[in-house]
C-alpha atoms as a PDB file:
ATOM      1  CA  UNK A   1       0.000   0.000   0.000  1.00  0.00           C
ATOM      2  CA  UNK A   2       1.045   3.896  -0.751  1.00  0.00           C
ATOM      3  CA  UNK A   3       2.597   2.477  -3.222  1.00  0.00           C
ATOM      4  CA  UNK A   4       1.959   6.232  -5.428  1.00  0.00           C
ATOM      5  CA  UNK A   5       4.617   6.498  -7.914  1.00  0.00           C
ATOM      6  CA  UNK A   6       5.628   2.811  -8.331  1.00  0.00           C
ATOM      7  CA  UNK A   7       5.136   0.909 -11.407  1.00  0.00           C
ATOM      8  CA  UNK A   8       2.229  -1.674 -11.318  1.00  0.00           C
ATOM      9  CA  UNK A   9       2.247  -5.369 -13.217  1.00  0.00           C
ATOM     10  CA  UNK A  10       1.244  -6.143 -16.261  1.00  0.00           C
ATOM     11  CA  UNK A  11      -2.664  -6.567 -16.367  1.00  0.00           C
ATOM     12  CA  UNK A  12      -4.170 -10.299 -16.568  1.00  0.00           C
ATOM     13  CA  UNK A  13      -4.418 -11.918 -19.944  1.00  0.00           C
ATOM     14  CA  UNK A  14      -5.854 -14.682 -21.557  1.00  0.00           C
ATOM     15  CA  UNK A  15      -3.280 -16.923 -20.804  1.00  0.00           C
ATOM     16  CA  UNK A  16      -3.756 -16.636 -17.090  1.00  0.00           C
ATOM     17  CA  UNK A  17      -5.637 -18.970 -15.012  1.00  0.00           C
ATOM     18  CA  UNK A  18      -9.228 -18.084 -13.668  1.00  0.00           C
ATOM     19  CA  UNK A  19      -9.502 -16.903  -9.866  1.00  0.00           C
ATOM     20  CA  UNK A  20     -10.836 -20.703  -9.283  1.00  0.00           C
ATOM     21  CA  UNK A  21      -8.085 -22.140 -10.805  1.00  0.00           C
ATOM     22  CA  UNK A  22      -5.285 -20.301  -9.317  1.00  0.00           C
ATOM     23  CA  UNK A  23      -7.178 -20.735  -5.363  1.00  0.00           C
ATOM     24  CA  UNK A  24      -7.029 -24.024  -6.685  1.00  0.00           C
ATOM     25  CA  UNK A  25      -3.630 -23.996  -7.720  1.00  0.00           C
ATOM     26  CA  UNK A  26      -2.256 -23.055  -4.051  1.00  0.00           C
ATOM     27  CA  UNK A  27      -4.922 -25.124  -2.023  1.00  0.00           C
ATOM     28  CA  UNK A  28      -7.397 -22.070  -1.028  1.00  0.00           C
ATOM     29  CA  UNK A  29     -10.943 -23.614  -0.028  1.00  0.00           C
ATOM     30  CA  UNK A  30     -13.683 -21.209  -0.490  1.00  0.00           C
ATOM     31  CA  UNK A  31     -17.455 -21.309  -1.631  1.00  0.00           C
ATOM     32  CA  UNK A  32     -18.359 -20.915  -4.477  1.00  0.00           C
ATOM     33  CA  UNK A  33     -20.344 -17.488  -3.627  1.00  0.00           C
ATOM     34  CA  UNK A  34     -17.132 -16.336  -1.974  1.00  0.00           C
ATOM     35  CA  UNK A  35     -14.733 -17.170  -5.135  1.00  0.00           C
ATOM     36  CA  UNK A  36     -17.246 -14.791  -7.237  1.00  0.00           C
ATOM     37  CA  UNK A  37     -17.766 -12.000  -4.447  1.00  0.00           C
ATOM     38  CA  UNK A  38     -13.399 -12.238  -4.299  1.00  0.00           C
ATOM     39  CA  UNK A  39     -13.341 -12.093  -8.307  1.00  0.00           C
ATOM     40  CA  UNK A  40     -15.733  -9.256  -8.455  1.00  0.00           C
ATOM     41  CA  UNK A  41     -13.456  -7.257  -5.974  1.00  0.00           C
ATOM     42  CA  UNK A  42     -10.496  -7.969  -7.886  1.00  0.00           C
ATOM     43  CA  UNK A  43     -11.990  -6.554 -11.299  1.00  0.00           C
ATOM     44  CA  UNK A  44     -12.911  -3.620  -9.346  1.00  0.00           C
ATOM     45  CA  UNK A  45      -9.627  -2.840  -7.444  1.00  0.00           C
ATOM     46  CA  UNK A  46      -7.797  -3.724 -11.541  1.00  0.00           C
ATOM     47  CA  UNK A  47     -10.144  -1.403 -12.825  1.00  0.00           C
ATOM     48  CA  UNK A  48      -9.834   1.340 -10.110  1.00  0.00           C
ATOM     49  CA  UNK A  49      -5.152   0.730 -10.109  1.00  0.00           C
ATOM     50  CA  UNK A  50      -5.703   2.848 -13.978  1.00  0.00           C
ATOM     51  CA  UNK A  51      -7.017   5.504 -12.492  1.00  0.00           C
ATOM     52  CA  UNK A  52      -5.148   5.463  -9.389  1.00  0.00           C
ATOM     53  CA  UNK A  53      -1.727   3.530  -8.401  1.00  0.00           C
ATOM     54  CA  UNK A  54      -3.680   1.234  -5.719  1.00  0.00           C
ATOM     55  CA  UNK A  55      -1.886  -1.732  -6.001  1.00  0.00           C
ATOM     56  CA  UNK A  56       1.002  -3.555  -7.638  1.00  0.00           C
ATOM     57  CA  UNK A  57      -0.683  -6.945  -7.660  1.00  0.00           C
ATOM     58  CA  UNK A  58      -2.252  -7.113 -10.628  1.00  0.00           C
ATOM     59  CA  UNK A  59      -1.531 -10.589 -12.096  1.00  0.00           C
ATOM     60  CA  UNK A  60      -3.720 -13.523 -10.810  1.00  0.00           C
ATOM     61  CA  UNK A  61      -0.569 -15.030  -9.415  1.00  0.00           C
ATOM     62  CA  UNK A  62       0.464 -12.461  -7.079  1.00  0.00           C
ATOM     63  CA  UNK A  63      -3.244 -11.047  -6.234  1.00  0.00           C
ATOM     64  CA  UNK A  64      -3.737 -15.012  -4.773  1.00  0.00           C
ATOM     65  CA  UNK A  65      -0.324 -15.033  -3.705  1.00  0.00           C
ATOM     66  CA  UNK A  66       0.249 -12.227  -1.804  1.00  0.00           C
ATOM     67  CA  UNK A  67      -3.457 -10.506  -1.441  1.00  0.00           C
ATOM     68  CA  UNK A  68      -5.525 -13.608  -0.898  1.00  0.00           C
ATOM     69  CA  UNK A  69      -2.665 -15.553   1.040  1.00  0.00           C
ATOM     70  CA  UNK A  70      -1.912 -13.039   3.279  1.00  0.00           C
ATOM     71  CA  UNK A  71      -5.660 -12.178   4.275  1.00  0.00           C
ATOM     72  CA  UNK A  72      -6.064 -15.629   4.616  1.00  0.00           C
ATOM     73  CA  UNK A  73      -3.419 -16.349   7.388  1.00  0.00           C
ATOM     74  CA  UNK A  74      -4.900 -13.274   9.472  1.00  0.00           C
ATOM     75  CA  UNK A  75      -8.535 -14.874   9.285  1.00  0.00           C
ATOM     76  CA  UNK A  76      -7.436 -17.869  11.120  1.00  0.00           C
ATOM     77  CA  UNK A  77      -6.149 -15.433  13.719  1.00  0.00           C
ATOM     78  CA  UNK A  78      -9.220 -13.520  13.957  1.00  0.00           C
ATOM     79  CA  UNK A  79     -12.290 -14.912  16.668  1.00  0.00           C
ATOM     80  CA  UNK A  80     -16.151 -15.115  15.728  1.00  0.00           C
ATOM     81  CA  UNK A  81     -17.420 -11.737  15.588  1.00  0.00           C
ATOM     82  CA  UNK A  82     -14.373  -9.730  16.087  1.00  0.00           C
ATOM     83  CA  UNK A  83     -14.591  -6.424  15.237  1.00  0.00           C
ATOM     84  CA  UNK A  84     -11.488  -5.549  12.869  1.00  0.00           C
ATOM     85  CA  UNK A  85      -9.953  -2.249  11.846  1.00  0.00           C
ATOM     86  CA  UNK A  86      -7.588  -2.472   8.512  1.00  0.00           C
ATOM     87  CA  UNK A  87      -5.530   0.061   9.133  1.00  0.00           C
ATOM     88  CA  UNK A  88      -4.233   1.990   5.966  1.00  0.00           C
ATOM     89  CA  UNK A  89      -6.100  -0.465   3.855  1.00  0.00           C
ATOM     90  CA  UNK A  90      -5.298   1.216   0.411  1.00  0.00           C
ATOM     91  CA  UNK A  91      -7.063  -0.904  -2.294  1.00  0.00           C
ATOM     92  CA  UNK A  92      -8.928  -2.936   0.627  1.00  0.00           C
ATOM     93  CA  UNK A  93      -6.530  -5.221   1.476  1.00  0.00           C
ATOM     94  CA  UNK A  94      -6.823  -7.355   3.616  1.00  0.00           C
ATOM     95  CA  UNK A  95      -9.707  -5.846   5.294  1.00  0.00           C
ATOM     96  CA  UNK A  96     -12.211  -6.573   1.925  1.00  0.00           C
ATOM     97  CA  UNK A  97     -10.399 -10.206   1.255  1.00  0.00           C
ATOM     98  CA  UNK A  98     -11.327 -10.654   5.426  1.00  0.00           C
ATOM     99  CA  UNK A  99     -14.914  -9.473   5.116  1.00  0.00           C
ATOM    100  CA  UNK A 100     -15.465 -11.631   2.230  1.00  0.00           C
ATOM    101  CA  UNK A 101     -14.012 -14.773   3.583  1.00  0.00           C
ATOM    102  CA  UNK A 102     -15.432 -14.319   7.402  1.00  0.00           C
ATOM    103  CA  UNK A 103     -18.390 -12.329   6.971  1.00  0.00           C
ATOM    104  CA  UNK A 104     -19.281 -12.575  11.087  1.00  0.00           C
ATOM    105  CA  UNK A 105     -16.131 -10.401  11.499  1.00  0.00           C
ATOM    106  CA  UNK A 106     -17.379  -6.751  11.711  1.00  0.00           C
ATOM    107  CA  UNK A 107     -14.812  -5.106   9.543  1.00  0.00           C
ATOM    108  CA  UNK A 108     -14.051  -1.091   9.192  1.00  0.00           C
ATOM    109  CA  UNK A 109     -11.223   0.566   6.950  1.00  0.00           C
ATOM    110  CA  UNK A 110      -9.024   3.377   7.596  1.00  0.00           C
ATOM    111  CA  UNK A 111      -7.177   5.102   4.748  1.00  0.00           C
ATOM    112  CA  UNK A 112      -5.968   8.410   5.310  1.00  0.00           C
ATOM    113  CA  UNK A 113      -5.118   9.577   1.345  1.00  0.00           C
ATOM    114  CA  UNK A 114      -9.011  10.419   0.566  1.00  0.00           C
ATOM    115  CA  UNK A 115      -8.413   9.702  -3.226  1.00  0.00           C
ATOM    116  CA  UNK A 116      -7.810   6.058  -1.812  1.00  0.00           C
ATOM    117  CA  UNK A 117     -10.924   5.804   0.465  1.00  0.00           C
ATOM    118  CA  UNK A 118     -13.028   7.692  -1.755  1.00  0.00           C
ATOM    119  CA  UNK A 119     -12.520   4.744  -4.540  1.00  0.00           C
ATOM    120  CA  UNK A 120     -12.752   1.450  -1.699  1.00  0.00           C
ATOM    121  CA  UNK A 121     -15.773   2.852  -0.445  1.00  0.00           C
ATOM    122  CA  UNK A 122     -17.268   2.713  -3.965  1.00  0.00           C
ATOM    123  CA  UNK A 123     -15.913  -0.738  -4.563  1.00  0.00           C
ATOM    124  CA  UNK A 124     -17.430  -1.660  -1.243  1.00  0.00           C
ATOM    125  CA  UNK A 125     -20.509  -0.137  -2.134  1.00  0.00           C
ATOM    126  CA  UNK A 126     -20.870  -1.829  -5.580  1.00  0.00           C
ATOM    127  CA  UNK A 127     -20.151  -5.547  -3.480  1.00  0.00           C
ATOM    128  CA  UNK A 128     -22.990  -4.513  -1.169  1.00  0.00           C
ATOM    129  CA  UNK A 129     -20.738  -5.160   1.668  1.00  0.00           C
ATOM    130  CA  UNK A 130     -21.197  -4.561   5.667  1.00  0.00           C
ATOM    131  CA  UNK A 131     -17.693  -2.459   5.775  1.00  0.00           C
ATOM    132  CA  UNK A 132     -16.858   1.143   6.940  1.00  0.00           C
ATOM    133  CA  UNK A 133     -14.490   3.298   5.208  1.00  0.00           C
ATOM    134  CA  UNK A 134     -13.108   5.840   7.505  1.00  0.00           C
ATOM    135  CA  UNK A 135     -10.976   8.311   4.875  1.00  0.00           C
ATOM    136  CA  UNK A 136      -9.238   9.424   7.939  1.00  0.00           C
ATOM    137  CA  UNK A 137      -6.159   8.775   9.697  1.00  0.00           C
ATOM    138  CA  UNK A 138      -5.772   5.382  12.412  1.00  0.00           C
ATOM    139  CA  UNK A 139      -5.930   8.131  15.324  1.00  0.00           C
ATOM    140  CA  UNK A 140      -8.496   9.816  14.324  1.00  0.00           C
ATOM    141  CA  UNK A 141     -10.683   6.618  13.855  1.00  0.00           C
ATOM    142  CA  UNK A 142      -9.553   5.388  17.526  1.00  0.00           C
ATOM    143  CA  UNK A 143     -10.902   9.111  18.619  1.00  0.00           C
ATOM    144  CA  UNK A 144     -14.288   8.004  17.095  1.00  0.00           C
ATOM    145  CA  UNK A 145     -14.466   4.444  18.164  1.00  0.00           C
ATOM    146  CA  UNK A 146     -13.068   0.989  19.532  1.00  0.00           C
ATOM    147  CA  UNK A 147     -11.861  -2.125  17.900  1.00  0.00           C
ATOM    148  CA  UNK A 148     -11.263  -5.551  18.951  1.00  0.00           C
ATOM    149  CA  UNK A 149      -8.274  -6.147  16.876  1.00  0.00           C
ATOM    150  CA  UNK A 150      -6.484  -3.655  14.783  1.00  0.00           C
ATOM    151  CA  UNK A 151      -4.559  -5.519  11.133  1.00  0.00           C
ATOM    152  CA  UNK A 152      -1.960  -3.716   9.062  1.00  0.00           C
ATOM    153  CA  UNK A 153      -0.126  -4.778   6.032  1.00  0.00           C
ATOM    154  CA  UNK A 154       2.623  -2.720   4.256  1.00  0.00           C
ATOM    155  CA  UNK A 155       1.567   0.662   6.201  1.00  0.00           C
ATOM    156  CA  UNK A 156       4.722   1.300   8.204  1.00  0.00           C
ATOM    157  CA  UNK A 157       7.531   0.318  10.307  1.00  0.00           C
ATOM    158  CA  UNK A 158       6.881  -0.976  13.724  1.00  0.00           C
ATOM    159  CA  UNK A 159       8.292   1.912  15.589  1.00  0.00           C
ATOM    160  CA  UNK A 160       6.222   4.078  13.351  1.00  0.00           C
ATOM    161  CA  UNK A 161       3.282   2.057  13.831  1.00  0.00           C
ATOM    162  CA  UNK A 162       3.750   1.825  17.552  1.00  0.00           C
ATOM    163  CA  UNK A 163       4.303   5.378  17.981  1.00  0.00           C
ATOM    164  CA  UNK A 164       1.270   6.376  16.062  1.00  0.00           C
ATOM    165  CA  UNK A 165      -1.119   4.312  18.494  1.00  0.00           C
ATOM    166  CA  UNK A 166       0.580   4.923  21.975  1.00  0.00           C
ATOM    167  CA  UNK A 167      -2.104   6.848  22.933  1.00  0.00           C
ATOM    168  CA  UNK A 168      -4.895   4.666  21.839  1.00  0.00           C
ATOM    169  CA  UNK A 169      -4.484   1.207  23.315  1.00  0.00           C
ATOM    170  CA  UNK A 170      -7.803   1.939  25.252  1.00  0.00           C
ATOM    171  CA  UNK A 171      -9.722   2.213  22.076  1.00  0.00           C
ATOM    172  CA  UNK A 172      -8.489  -1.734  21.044  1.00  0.00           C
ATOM    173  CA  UNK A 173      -7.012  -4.862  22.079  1.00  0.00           C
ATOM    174  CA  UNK A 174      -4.342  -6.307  20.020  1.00  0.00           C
ATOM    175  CA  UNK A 175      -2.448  -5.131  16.795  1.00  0.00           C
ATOM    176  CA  UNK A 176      -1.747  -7.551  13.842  1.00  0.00           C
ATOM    177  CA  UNK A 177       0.960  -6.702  11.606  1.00  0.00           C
ATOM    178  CA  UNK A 178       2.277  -8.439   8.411  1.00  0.00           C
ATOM    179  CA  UNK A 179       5.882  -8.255   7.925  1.00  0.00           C
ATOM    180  CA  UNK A 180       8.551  -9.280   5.746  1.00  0.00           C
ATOM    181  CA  UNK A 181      12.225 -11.220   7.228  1.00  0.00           C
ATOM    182  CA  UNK A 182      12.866  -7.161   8.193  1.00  0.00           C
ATOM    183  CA  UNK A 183      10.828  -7.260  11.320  1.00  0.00           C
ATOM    184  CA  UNK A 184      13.788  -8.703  13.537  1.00  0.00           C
ATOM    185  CA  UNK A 185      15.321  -5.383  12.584  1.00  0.00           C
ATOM    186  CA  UNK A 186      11.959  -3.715  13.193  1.00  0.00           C
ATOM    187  CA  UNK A 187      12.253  -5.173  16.347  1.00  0.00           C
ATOM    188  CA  UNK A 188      14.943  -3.736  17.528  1.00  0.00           C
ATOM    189  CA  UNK A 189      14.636  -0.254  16.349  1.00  0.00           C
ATOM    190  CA  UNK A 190      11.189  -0.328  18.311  1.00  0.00           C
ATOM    191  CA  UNK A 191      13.303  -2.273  21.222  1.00  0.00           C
ATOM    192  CA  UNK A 192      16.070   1.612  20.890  1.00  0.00           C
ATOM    193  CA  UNK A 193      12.967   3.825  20.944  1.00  0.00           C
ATOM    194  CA  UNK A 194      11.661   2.072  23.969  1.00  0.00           C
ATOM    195  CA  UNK A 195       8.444   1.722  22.164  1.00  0.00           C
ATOM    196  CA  UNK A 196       7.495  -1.533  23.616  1.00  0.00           C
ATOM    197  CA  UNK A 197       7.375  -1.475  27.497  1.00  0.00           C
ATOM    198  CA  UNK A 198       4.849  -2.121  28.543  1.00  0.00           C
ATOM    199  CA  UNK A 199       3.850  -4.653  25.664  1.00  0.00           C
ATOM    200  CA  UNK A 200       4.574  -8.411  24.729  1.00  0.00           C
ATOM    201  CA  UNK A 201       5.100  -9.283  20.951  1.00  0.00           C
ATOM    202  CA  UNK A 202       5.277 -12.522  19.295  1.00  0.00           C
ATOM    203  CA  UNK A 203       4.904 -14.125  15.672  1.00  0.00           C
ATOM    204  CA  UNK A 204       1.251 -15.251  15.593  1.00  0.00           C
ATOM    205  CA  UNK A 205       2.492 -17.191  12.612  1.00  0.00           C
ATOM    206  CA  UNK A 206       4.989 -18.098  10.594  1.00  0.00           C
ATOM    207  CA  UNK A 207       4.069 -18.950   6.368  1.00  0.00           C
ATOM    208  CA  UNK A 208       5.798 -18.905   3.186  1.00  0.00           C
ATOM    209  CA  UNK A 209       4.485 -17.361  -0.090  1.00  0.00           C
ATOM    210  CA  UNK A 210       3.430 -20.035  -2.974  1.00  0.00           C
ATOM    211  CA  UNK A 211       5.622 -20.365  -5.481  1.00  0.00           C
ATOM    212  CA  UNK A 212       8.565 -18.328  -4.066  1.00  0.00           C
ATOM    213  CA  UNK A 213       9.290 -19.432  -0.587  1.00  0.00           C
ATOM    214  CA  UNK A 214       9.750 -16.080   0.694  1.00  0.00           C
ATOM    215  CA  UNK A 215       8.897 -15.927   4.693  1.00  0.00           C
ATOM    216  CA  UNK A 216       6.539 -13.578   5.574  1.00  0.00           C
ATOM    217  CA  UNK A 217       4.940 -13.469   9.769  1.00  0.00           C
ATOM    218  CA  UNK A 218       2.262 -12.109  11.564  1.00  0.00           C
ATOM    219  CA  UNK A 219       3.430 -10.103  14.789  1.00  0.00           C
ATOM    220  CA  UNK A 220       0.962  -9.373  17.363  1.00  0.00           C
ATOM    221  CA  UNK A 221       1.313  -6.815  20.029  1.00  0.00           C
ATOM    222  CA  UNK A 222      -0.874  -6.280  23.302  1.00  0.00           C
ATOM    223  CA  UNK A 223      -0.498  -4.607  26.329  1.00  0.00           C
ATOM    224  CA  UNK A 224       1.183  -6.937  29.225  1.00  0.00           C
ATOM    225  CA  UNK A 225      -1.198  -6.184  31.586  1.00  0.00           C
ATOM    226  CA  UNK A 226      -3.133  -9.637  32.453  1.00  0.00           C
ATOM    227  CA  UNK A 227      -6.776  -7.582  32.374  1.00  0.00           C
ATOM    228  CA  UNK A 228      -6.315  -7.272  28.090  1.00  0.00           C
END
C-alpha cells in the first residue's frame, strides 16, 4: 500500500488462469459465492489501479499469492465476531479479502489519502458489503471508536506504527501486523525507541508465499497487563 509512484504489473491476460483455478492452484478452499464475491473485488480494485496507483498486484498469481494468502493467514487469527480495523487499507486489502471470507467479522477501513478511500468505499458499495471506510487517519478513527483487533499490512515500520497508536491502546485490544524477514530489525529499532514497554510481541504465525518461498509473519502486540 502507498505504493503512489511505483510501477504496477502487467494486467491479466488470456493466458492466465481463472480466480478458481489459481485458489485451486495453491490449495485455497472457499465457496463458491465467496470465489465470485473475491473475483468481483479484484476486477474492481484492476479497474480502479488505472485511475489510481492502488496496487502492484495485478496478475492472478500475485493477487492469490500475496493478497488472498496473506488475508487468509490473518482470518485464522481472527475470533467469531471480532470487530477488525484495517488500518491503511489502500485498495482494501486485507480488510475486503477478510470481510469476504469471514463475513461474522465486523470489519471497518481506515485510509488516510481520501483519493484512496473515496474509490474502496465505492468498490465496497458496488459488493454490497457490511464495511466502513473511515478516509481518515488510524488516530483519528480510535478518537471516534473501539476495535477488537487492529490488522496492518505494508503501512509502516513498527516503531512508526507503535508510535502512532501509543495513545490509543484503550480504544483496542491487540495489533496484527504483516511483515517481511525485516521485522527482527523492526524489532529492535522499536526495542532503541523504547516503544514496547509495557507490551509483549510474538509471531502469531509463521508462512511462506506459494511459489517463491519467501517468509513472511504475523506479529501481534498487546499490552502486558493480564486484564487485556
Amino acid at each position: 500500500m502507498n505504493l503512489t509512484g511505483e510501477t504496477t504489473e502487467r494486467p491479466m491476460t488470456d493466458a492466465e488462469p481463472t480466480l478458481t483455478e489459481a485458489l485451486a492452484r495453491d490449495g485455497i478452499a472457499l465457496e463458491p459465492a465467496q470465489i465470485e464475491l473475491l473475483d468481483r473485488y479484484r476486477q474492481l480494485l484492476w479497474d480502479w489501479n488505472e485511475k489510481i496507483n492502488l496496487t502492484r498486484h495485478t496478475t492472478m498469481e500475485k493477487f492469490v499469492t500475496r493478497d488472498v494468502v496473506d488475508s487468509l493467514q490473518l482470518a485464522q487469527l481472527l475470533e467469531l465476531g471480532e470487530r477488525v480495523l484495517d488500518v491503511g487499507t489502500g485498495g482494501g486489502v486485507p480488510g475486503v479479502i477478510l470481510a469476504i471470507a469471514r463475513p461474522d467479522l465486523k470489519v471497518s477501513l481506515c485510509e488516510s489519502t481520501c483519493k484512496k478511500a473515496r474509490a474502496v468505499e465505492e468498490m465496497v458499495r458496488e459488493l454490497g458489503l457490511p464495511i466502513r471506510v473511515y478516509a481518515n487517519r488510524v488516530e483519528d478513527v480510535l478518537e471516534m471508536t473501539t476495535f477488537d483487533t487492529l490488522v496492518a499490512r505494508a503501512v509502516a515500520s513498527l516503531a512508526k506504527m507503535l508510535t502512532w497508536l501509543k495513545p490509543h491502546w484503550a480504544a483496542f485490544d491487540r495489533l496484527l501486523m504483516i511483515k517481511g524477514p525485516a521485522w527482527v530489525e523492526e524489532r529492535g529499532e522499536a526495542r532503541h525507541h523504547n516503544l514496547l514497554r509495557g507490551f509483549a510481541l510474538r509471531k502469531a504465525a509463521t508462512y511462506e508465499t506459494p511459489r517463491t518461498g519467501a517468509e513472511s509473519v504475523i506479529l501481534k502486540i498487546s499490552p502486558e497487563s493480564p486484564d487485556r
